[in-house]
Protein backbone atom coordinates (compact mmCIF):
# COMPACT_ATOMS: atom_id res chain seq x y z
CA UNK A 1 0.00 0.00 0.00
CA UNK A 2 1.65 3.82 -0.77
CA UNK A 3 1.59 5.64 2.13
CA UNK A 4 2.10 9.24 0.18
CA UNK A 5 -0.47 11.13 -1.69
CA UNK A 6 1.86 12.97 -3.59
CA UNK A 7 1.16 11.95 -7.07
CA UNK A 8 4.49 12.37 -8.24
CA UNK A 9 5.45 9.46 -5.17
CA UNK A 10 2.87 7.29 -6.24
CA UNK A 11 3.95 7.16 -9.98
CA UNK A 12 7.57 6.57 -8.99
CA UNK A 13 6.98 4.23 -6.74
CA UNK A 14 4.52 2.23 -9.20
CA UNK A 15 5.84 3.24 -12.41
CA UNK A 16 6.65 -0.42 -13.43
CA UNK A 17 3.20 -1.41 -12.55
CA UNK A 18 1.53 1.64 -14.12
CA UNK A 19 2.90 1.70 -17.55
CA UNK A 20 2.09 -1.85 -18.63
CA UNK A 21 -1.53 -1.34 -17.59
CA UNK A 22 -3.84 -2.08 -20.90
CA UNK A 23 -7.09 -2.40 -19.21
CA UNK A 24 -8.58 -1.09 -16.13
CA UNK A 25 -11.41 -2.59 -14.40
CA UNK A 26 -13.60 -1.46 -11.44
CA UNK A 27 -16.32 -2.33 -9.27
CA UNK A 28 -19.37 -0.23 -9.09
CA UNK A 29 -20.41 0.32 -5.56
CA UNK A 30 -18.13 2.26 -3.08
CA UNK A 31 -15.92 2.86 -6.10
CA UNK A 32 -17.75 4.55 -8.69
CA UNK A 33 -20.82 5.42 -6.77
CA UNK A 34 -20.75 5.71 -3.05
CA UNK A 35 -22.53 2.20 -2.29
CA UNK A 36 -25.64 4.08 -1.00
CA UNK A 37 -28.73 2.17 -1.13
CA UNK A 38 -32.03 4.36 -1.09
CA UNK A 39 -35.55 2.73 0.32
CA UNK A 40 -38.67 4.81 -0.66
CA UNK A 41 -41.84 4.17 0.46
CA UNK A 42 -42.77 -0.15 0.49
CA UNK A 43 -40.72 -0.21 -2.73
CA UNK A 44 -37.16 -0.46 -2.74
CA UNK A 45 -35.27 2.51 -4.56
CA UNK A 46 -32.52 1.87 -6.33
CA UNK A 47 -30.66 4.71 -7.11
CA UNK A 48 -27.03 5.35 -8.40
CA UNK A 49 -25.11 8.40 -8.60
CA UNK A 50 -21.96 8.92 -10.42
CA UNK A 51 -19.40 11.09 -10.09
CA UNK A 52 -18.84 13.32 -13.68
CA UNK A 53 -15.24 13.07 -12.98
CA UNK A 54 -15.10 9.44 -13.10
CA UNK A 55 -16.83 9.30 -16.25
CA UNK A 56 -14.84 11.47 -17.60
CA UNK A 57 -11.71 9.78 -16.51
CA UNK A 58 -13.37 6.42 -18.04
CA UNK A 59 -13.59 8.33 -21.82
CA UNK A 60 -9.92 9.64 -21.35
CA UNK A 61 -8.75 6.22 -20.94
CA UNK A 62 -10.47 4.78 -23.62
CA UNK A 63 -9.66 7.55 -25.68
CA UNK A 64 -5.81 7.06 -25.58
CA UNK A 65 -6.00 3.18 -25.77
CA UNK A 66 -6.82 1.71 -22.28
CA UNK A 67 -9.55 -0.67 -22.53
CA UNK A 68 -11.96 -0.10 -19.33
CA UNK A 69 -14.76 -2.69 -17.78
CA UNK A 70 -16.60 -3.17 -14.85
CA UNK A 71 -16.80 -6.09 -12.64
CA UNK A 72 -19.77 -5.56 -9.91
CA UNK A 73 -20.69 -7.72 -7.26
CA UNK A 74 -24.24 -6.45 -7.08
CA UNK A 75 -26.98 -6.55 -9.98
CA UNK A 76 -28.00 -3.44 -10.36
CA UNK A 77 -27.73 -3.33 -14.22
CA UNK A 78 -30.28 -0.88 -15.25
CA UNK A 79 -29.10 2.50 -13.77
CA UNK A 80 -25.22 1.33 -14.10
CA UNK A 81 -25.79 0.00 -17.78
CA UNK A 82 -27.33 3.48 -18.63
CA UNK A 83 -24.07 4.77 -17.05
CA UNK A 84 -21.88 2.27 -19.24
CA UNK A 85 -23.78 3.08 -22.90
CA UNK A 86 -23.47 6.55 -21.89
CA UNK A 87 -19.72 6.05 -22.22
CA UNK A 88 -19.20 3.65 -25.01
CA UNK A 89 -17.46 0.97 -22.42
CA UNK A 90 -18.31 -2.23 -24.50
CA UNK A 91 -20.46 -4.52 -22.92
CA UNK A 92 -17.93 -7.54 -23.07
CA UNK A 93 -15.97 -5.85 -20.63
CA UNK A 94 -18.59 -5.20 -17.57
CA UNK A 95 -19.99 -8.22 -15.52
CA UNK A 96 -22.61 -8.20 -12.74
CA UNK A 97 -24.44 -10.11 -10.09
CA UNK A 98 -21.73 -12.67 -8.59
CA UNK A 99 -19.28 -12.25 -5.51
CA UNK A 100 -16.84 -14.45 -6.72
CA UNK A 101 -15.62 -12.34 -9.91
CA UNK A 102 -12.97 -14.32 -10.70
CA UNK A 103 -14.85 -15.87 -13.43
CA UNK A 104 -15.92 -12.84 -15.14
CA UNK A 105 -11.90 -11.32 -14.61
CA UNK A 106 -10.91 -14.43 -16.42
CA UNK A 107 -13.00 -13.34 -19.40
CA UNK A 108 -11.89 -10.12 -19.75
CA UNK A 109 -8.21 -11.07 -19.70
CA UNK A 110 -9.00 -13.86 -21.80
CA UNK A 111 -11.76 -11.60 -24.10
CA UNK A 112 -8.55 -9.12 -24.67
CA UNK A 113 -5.56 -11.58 -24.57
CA UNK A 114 -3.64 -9.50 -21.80
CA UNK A 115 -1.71 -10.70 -18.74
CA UNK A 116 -2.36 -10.05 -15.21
CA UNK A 117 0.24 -7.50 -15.27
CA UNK A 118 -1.55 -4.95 -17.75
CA UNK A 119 -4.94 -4.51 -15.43
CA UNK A 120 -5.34 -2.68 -12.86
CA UNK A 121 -8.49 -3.23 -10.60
CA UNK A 122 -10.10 -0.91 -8.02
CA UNK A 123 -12.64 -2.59 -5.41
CA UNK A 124 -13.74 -2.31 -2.05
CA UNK A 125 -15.07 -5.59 -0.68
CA UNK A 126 -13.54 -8.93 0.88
CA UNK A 127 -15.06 -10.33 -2.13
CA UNK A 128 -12.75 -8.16 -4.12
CA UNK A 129 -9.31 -9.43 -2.75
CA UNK A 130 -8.77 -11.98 -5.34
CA UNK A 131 -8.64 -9.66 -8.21
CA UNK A 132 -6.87 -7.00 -5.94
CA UNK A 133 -3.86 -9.61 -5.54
CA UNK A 134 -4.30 -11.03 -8.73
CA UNK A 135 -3.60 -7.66 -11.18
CA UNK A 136 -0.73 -5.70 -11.55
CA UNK A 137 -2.25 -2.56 -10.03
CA UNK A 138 -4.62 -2.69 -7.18
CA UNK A 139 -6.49 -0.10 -5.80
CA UNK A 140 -9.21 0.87 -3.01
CA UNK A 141 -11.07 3.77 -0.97
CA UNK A 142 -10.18 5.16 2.04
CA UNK A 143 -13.73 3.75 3.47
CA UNK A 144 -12.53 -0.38 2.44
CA UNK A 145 -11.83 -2.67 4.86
CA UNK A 146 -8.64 -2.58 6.54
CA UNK A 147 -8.17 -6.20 5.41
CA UNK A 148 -8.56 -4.48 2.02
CA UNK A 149 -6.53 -1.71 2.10
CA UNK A 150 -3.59 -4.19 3.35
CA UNK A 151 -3.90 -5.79 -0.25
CA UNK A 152 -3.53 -2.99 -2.75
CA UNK A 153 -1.41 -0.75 -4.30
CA UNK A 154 -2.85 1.98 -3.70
CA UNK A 155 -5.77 4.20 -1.77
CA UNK A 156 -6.99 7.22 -2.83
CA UNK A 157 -7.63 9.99 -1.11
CA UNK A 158 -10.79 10.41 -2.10
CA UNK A 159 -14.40 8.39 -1.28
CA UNK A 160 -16.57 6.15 -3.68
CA UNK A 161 -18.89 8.24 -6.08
CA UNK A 162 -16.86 11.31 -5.19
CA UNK A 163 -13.97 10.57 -7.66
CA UNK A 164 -11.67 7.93 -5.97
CA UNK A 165 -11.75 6.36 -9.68
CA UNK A 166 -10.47 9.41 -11.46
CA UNK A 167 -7.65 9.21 -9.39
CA UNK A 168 -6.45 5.97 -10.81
CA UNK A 169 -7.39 6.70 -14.14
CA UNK A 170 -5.15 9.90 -13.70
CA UNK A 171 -2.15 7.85 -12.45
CA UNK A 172 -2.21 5.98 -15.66
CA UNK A 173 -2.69 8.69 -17.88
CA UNK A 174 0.30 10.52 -16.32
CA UNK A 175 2.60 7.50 -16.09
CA UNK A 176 2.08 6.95 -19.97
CA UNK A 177 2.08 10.47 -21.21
CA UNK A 178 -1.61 10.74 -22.38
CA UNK A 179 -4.03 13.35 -22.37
C-alpha cells in the first residue's frame, strides 16, 4: 500500500506497474458510486449516482487506448448499464451479479488476450481481494476494509462516487504520457 499522496510518489513508486496497464477494471459500488442504497416508500429505490469526474476519466482512458470494464458484485444493471452506454465501455468488458468475480476477470483477460500485469483493478469488498492480488495494479477507498486496504497498491484519497476512480485513471494517464 503507498503511504504518500503525492502523485508524483505514487507514480515513482509504481511506475513499473503503471505503464504496462492495458485495461482497467472497477467495481461499481463504493468505487464509482458511493454504495448508497435508497428505500422509498414499500418499494425499494434503487438509485445510483456517479461522479462526472469518473466518467470522464473512463472516456480519457479509452480515448488514448486503455480498454476499461466493470466487474460488480451487485446486480443493479439498469441505472449502471445506462451509465456504461453513456460512455461507449463495451459490454464484453462489464460483468454483474456474482461475488466471486474471478470468473468474469478471467473473461476479460482472456476476451482481450492481456496478462495479469496490464490490469489494474479498483474494489472495495472482501469479495474483491482476489482480483486485488491477482492484477498488476490494485487499488481501493479510504472507506474499504482494513483487510482491504492491506492488499492494494494503492488508496486514494478520495471516497466512492466522489472521484476515488479518477484518481487511478489519472495515475495511468500521467505514467504513460496521455491526455
Amino acid at each position: 500500500m503507498s503511504l504518500t499522496k503525492n502523485p508524483k510518489d505514487i507514480l515513482e513508486v509504481h511506475r513499473d506497474k503503471l505503464t504496462k496497464i492495458k485495461c482497467a477494471l472497477f467495481d461499481v459500488d463504493g468505487i464509482l458510486t458511493d454504495g448508497r442504497v435508497f428505500y422509498t416508500g414499500e418499494e425499494m429505490g434503487w438509485n445510483r449516482y456517479f461522479n462526472i469526474y469518473d466518467g470522464y476519466g473512463l472516456k480519457r482512458l479509452m480515448a488514448n487506448g486503455i480498454h476499461v470494464g466493470i466487474i460488480s458484485g451487485g446486480d443493479s444493471r439498469g441505472l449502471t448499464e445506462r451509465f456504461i452506454n453513456n460512455l461507449g465501455i463495451p459490454k464484453e468488458l462489464c460483468h454483474f451479479g456474482n461475488e466471486d468475480k474471478v470468473d468474469a476477470y478471467e473473461s476479460v483477460k482472456t476476451h482481450l488476450n492481456l496478462n495479469d500485469d496490464e490490469i489494474s483493478y479498483m474494489g472495495d469488498e472482501i469479495f474483491d481481494i482476489p482480483l486485488l492480488e491477482k492484477v498488476g495494479f490494485s487499488a481501493s477507498v479510504p472507506g474499504a476494509s482494513f483487510i482491504v486496504q492491506e492488499k492494494v497498491d494503492y488508496i486514494s484519497s478520495k471516497v466512492g462516487g466522489e472521484g476515488a476512480g479518477r484518481e487511478v485513471m489519472d495515475l495511468i494517464l500521467l505514467i504513460n504520457n496521455m491526455q
